[in-house]
Protein backbone atom coordinates (compact mmCIF):
# COMPACT_ATOMS: atom_id res chain seq x y z
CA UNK A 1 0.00 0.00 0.00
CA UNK A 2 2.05 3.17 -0.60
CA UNK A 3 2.72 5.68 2.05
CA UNK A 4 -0.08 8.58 2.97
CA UNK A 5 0.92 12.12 2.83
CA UNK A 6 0.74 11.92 6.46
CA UNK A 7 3.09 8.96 7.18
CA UNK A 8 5.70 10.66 4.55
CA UNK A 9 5.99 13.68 6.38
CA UNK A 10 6.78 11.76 9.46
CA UNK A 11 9.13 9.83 7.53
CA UNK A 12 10.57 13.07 7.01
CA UNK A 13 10.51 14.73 10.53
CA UNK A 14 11.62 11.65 11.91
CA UNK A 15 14.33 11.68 9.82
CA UNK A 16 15.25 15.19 10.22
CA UNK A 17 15.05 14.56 13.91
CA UNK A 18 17.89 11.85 13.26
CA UNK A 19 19.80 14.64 11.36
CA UNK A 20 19.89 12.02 8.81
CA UNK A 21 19.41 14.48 5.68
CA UNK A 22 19.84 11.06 3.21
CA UNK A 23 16.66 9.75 3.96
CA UNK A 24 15.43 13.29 4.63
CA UNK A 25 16.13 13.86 0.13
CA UNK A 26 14.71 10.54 -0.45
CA UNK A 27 11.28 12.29 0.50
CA UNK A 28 11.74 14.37 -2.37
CA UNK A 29 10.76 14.50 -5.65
CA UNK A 30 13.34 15.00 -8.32
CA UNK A 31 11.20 18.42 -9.99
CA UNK A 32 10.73 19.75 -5.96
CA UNK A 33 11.13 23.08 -4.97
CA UNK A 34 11.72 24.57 -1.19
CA UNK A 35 11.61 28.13 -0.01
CA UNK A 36 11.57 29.59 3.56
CA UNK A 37 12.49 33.23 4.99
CA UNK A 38 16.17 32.55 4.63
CA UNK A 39 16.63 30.17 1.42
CA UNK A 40 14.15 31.25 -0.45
CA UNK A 41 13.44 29.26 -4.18
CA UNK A 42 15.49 26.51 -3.83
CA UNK A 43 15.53 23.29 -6.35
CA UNK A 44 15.87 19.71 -5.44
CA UNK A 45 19.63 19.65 -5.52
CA UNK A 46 20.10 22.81 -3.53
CA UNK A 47 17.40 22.05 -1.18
CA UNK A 48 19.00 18.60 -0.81
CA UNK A 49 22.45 20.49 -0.05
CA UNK A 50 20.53 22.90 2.33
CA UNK A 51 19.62 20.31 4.72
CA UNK A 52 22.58 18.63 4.42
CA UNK A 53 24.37 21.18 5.22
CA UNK A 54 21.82 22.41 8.28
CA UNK A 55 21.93 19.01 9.77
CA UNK A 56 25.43 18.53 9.35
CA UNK A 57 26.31 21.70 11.27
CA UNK A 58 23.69 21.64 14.10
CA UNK A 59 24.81 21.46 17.47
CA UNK A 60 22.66 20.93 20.61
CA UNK A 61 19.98 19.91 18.04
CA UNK A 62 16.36 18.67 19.09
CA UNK A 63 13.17 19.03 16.89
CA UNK A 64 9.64 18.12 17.83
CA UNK A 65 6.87 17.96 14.69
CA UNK A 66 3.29 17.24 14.82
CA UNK A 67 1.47 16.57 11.34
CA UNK A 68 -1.43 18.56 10.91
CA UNK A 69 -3.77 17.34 8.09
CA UNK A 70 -2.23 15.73 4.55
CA UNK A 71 0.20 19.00 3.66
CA UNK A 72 0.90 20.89 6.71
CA UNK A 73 3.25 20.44 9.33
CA UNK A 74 4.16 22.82 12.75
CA UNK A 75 7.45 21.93 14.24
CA UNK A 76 9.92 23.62 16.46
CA UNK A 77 13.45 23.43 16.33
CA UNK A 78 16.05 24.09 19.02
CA UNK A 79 19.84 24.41 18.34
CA UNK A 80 23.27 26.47 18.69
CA UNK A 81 23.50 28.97 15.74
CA UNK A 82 26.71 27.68 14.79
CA UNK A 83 28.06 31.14 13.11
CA UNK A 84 27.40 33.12 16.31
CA UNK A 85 27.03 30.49 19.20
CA UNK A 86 23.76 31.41 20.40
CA UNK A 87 21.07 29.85 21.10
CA UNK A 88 17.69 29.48 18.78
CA UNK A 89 14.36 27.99 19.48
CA UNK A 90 12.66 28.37 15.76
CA UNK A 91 8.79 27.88 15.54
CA UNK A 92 7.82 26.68 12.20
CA UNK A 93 5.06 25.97 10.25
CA UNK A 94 5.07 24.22 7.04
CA UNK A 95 2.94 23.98 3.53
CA UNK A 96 3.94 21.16 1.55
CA UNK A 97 2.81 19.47 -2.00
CA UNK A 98 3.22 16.48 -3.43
CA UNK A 99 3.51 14.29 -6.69
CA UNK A 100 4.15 10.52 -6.98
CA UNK A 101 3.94 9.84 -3.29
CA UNK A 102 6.87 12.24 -2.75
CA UNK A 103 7.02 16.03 -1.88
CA UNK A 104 7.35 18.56 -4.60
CA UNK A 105 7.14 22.04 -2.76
CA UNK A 106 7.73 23.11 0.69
CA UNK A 107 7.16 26.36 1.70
CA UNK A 108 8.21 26.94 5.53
CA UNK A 109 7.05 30.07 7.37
CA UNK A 110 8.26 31.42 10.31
CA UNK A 111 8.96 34.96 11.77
CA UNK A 112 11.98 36.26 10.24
CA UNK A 113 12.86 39.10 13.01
CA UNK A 114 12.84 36.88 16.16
CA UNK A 115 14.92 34.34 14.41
CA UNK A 116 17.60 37.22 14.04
CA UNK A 117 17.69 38.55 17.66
CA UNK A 118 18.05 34.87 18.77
CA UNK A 119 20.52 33.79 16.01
CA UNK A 120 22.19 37.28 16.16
CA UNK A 121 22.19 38.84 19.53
CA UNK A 122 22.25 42.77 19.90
CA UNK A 123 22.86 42.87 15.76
CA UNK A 124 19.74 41.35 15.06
CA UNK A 125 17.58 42.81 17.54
CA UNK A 126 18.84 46.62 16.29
CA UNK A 127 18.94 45.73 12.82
CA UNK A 128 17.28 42.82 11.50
CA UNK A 129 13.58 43.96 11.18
CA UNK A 130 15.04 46.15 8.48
CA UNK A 131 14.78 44.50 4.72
CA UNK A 132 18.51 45.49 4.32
CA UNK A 133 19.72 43.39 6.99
CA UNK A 134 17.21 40.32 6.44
CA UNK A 135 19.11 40.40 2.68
CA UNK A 136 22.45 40.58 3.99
CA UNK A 137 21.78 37.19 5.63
CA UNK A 138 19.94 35.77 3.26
CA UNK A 139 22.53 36.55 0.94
CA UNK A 140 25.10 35.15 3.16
CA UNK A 141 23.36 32.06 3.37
CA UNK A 142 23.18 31.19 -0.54
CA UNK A 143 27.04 31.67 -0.12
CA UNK A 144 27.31 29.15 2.40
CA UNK A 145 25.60 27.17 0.27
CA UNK A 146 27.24 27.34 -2.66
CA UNK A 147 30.94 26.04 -1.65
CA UNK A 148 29.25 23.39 0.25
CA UNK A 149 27.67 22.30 -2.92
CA UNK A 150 30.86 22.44 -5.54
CA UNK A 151 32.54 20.72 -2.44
CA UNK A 152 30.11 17.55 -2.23
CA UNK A 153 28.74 17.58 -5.83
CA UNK A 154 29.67 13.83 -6.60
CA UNK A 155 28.24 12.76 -3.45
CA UNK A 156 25.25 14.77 -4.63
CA UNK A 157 25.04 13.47 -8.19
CA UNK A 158 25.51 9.75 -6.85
CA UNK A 159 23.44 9.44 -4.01
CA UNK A 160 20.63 12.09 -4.32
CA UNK A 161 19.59 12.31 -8.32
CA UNK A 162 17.94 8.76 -7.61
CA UNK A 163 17.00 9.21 -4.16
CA UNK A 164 13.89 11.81 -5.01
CA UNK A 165 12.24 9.60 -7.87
């Protein structure tokens, strides 16, 4: 019988729980999409890269999920921003749609200027309701990003192009 939107997405939580961003892609189609506040329009590979990247630079990592319904999940995330040490507790919620039994866009929400006074200390809270600053870091992410990605693309080609279907 193949897998309910439901029981995917807890396949995926579960997973991301794990930090285990593998089976996290395998969730994925191959034509998905993934945007939040900070990488925003991302494609399979990149999104694959993304949480690969998250997961394998978390520290003092915990997540909690609950599924609500067949395409939305709310989950909360607690961890060490690694660039500035501090400490984050991220509330998000999560819109998600899906082809062949696999997802093909996520959209996650959550509120952009909280996440920078807890990620970014005094900097954040003075500047990062400002559209300026909430560029500069989601520029800096897509940097970060994009070295990761030249650095691992074999491992990318090989064991994600037939992991999302």
């Amino acid at each position: 019988m193949p897998e309910t939107p439901q029981q995917l997405l807890t396949r995926f939580y579960e997973a991301f729980a794990r930090k285990d961003a593998e089976a996290m892609a395998a969730c994925y189609h191959a034509d998905s999409a993934f945007s939040d506040p900070v990488f925003m329009m991302l494609n399979h590979d990149e999104t694959c890269a993304m949480w690969r990247m998250l997961v394998g630079r978390a520290q003092d990592f915990s997540l909690t999920f609950e599924v609500k319904g067949d395409d939305r999940v709310e989950w909360i995330a607690r961890y060490t921003f690694a660039k500035t040490g501090r400490s984050v507790v991220n509330r998000v919620k999560s819109q998600f749609g899906f082809q062949d039994g696999l997802i093909l866009a996520q959209r996650d929400g959550f509120d952009f200027y909280p996440w920078m006074r807890q990620a970014l200390g005094l900097k954040g809270a003075l500047r990062g309701w400002t559209r300026l600053m909430q560029g500069v870091v989601r520029k800096e992410a897509r940097k970060s990003l994009e070295p990761f990605m030249a650095k691992h693309r074999w491992r990318f080609i090989t064991t994600w192009k037939g992991a999302g279907g």
